[in-house]
C-alpha atoms as a PDB file:
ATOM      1  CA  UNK A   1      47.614  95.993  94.693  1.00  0.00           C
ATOM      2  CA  UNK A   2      44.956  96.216  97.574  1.00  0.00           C
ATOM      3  CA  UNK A   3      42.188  94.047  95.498  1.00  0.00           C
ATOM      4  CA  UNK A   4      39.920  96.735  95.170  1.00  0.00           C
ATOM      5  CA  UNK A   5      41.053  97.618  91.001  1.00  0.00           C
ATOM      6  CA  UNK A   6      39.104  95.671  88.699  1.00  0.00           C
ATOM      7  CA  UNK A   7      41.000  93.479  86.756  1.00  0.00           C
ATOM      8  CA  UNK A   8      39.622  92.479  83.525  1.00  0.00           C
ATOM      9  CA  UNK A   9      40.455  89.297  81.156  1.00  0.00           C
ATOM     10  CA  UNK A  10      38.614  90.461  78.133  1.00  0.00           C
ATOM     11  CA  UNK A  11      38.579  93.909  76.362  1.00  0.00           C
ATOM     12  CA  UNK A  12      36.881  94.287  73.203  1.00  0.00           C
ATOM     13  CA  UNK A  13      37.769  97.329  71.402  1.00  0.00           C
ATOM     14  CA  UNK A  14      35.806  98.600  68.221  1.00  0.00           C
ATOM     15  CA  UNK A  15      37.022 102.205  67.727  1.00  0.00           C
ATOM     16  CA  UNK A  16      35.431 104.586  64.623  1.00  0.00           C
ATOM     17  CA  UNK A  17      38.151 103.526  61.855  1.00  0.00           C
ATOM     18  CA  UNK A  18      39.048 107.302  61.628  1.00  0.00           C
ATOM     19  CA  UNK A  19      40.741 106.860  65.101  1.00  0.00           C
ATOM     20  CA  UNK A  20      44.497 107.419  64.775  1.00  0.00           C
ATOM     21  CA  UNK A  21      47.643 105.049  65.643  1.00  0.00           C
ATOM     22  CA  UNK A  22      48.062 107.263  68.374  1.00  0.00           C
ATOM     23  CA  UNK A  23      44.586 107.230  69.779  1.00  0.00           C
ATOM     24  CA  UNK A  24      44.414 103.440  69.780  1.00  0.00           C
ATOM     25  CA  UNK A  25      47.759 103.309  71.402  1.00  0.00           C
ATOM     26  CA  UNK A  26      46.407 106.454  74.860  1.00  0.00           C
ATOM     27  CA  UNK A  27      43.723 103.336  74.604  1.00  0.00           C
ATOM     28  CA  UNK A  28      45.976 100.627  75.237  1.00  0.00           C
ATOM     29  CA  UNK A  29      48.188 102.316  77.429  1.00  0.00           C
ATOM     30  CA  UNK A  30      45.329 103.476  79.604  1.00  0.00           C
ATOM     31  CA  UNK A  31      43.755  99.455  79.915  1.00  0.00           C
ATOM     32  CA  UNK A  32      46.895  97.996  81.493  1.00  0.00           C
ATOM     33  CA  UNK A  33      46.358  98.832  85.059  1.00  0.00           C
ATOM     34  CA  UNK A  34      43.043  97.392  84.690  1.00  0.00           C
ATOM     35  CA  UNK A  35      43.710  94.105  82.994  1.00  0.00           C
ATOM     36  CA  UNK A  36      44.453  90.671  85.126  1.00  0.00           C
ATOM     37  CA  UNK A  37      47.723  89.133  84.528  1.00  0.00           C
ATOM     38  CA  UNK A  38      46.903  86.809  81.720  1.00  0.00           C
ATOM     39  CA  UNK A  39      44.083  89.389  80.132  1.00  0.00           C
ATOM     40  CA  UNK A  40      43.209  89.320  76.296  1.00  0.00           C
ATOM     41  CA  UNK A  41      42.316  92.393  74.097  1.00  0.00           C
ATOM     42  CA  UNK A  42      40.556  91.954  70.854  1.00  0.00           C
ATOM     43  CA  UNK A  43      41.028  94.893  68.749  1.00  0.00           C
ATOM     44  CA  UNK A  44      38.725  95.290  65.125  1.00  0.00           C
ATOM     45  CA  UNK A  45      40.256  97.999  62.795  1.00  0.00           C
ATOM     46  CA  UNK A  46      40.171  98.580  59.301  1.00  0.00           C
ATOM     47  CA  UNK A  47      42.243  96.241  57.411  1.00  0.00           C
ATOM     48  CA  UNK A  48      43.680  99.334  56.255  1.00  0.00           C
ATOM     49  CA  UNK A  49      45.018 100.408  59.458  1.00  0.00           C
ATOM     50  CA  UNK A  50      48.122  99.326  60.797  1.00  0.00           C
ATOM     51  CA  UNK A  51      48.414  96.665  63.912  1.00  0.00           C
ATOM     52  CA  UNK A  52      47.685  98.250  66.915  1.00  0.00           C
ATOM     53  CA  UNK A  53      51.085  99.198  68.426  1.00  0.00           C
ATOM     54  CA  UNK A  54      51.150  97.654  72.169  1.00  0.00           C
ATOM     55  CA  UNK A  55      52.596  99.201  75.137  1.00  0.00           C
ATOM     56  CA  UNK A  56      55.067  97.278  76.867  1.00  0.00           C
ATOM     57  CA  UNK A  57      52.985  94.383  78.857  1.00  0.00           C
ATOM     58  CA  UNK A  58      50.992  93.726  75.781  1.00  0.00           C
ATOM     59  CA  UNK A  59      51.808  91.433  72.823  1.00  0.00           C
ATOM     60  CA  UNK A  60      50.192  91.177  69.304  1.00  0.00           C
ATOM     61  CA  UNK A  61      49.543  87.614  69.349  1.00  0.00           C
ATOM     62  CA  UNK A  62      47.406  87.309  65.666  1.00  0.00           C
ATOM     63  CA  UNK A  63      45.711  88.638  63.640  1.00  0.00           C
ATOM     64  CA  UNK A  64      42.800  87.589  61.305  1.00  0.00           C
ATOM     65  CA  UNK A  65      40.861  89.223  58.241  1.00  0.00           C
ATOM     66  CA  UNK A  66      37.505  89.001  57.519  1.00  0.00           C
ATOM     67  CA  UNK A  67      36.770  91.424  54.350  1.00  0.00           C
ATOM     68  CA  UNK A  68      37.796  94.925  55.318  1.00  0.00           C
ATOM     69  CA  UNK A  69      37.775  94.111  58.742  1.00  0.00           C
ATOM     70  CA  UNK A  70      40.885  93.070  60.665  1.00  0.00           C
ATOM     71  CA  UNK A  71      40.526  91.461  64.265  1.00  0.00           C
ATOM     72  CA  UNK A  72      43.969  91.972  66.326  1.00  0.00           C
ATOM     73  CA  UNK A  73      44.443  89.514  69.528  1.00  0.00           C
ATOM     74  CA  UNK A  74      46.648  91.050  72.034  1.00  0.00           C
ATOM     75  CA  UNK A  75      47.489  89.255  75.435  1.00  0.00           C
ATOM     76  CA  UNK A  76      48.840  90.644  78.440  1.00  0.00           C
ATOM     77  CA  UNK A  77      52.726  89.601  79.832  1.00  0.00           C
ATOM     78  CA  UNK A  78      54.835  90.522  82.126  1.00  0.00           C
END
């Protein structure tokens, strides 16, 4: 683009655990214009909760429990 967008290479993202699939994913979506090329995301959810569901440009590259708490990795690709 013109170099003016921000372009980000680390998100962390701690939504309430009552936020939906589908509210994590508008999230997601809605970063990807604003991440550089090789950006990571680091989403915490309930371990309950499924894995975040990426939009295309985003891969789930691991994921890690810690007690009830599940850290998601995600890394931008083209």
């Amino acid at each position: 683009g013109g170099g003016d967008a921000p372009a980000w290479d680390l998100v962390f993202i701690d939504p309430p655990y009552d936020v939906g699939e589908a509210g994590l994913a508008g999230v997601l979506e809605a970063l990807m214009p604003l991440l550089a090329a090789d950006a990571t995301v680091v989403v915490e959810r309930s371990t309950r909760s499924a894995a975040p569901t990426p939009p295309t440009g985003l891969e789930l590259e691991r994921t890690r429990n810690y007690g009830e708490t599940a850290v998601h990795w995600l890394r931008r690709v083209d």
